[in-house]
C-alpha atoms as a PDB file:
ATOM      1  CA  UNK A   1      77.845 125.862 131.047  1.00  0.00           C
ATOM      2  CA  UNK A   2      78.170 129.260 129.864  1.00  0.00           C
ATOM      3  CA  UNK A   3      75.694 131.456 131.312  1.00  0.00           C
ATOM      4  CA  UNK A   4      72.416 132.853 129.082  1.00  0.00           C
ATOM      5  CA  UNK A   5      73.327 136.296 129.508  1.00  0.00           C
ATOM      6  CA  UNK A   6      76.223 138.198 131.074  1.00  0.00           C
ATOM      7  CA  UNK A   7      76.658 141.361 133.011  1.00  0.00           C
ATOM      8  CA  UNK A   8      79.749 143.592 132.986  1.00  0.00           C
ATOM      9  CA  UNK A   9      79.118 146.423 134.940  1.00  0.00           C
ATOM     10  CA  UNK A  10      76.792 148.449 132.706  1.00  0.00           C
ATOM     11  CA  UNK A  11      76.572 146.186 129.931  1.00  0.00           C
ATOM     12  CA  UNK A  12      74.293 142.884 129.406  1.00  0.00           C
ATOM     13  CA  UNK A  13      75.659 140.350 127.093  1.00  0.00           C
ATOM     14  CA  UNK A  14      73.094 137.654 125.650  1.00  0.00           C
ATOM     15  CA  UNK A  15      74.534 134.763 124.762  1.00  0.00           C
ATOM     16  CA  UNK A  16      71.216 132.097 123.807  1.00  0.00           C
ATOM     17  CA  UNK A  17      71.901 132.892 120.532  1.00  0.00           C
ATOM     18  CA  UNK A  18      75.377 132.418 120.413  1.00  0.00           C
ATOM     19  CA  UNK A  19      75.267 128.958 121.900  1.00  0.00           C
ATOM     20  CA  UNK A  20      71.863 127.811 120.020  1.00  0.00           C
ATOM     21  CA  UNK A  21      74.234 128.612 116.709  1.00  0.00           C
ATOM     22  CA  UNK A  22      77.381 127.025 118.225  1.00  0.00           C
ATOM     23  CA  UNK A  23      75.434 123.746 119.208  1.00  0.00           C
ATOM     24  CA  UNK A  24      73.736 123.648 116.056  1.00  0.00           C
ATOM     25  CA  UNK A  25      77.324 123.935 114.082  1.00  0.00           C
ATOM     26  CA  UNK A  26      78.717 121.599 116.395  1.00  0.00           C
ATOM     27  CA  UNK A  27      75.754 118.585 115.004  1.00  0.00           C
ATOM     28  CA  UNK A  28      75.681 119.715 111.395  1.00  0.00           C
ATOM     29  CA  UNK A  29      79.848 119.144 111.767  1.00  0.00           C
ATOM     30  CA  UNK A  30      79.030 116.079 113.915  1.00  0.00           C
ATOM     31  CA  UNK A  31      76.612 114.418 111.098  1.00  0.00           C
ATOM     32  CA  UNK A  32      78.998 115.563 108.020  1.00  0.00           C
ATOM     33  CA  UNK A  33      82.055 113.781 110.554  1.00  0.00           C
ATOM     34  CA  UNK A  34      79.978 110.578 110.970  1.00  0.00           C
ATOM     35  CA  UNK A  35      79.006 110.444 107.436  1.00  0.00           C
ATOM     36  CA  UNK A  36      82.293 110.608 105.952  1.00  0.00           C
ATOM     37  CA  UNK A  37      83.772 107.816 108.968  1.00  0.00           C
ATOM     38  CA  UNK A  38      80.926 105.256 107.426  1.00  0.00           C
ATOM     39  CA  UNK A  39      82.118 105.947 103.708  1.00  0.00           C
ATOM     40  CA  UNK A  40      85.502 105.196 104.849  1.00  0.00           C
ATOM     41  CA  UNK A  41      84.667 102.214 107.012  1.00  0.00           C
ATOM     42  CA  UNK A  42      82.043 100.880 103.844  1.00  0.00           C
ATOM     43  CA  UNK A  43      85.307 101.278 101.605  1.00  0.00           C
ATOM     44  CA  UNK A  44      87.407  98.763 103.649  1.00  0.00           C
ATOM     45  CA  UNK A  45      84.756  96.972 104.222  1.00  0.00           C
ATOM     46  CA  UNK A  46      83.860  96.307 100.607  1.00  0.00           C
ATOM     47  CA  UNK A  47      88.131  95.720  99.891  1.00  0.00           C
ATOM     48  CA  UNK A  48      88.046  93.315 103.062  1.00  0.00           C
ATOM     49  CA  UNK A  49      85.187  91.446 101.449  1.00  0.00           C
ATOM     50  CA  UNK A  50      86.378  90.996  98.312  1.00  0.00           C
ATOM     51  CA  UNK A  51      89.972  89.995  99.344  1.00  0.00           C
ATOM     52  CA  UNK A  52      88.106  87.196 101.314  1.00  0.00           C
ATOM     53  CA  UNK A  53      86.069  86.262  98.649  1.00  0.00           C
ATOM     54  CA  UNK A  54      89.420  85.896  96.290  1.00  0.00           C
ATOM     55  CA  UNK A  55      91.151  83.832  98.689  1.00  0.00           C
ATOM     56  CA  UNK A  56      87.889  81.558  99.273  1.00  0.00           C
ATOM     57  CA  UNK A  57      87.845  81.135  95.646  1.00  0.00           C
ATOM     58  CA  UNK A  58      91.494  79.737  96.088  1.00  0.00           C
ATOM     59  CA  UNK A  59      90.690  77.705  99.089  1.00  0.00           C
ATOM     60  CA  UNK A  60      87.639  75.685  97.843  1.00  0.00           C
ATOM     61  CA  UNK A  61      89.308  74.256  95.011  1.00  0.00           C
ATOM     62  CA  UNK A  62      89.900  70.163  95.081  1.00  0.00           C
ATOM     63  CA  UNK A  63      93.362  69.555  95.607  1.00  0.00           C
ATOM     64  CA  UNK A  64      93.838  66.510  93.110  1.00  0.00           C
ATOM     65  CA  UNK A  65      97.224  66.819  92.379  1.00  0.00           C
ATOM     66  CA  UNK A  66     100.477  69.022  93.614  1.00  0.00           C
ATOM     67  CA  UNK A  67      99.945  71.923  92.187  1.00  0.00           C
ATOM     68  CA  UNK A  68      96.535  72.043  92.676  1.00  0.00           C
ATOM     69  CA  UNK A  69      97.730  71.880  96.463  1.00  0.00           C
ATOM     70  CA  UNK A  70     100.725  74.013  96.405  1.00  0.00           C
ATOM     71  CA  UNK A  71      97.885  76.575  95.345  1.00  0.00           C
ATOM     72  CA  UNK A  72      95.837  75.975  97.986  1.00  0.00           C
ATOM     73  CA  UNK A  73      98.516  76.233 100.287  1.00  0.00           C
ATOM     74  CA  UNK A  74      99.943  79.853  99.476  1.00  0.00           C
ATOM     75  CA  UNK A  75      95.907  81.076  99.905  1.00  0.00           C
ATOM     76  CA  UNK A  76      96.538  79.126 103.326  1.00  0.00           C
ATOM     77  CA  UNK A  77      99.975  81.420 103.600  1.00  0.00           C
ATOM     78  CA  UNK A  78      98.107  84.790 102.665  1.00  0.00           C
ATOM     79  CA  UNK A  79      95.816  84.072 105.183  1.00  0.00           C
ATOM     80  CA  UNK A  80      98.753  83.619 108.087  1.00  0.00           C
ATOM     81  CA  UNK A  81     100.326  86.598 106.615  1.00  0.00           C
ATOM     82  CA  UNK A  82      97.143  88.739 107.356  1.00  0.00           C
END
């Protein structure tokens, strides 16, 4: 919105330049933003995975006798809990 170039009184300010560099400073910060928020979000991704993958582990066992069942059951309880 701000103008290319500004008069006061005697005096003519350019400002293409100023805005060209701010824009371009604005996307570098932009891409180095977006690149650190998809480390981040690939970090809990990978932990959410994993914890899912534990707790399937725990899940697909038989239940053949109680214990084998009273595990199955806490996995069942993690899961609620989450």
């Amino acid at each position: 919105m701000i103008e290319d170039s500004f008069q006061i009184g005697a005096l003519s300010l350019k400002t293409r330049n100023v805005k060209n560099s701010l824009v371009k400073q604005i996307n570098n910060w932009k891409d180095i933003f977006n690149g650190e928020l998809h480390k981040k979000a690939k970090i809990a991704l990978d932990a959410l995975f994993e914890e899912i993958k534990h707790i399937s582990i725990k899940i697909d066992k038989p239940a053949d006798d109680v214990d084998s069942l009273g595990g199955v059951m806490q996995a069942l309880e993690e899961i609620r809990k989450k």
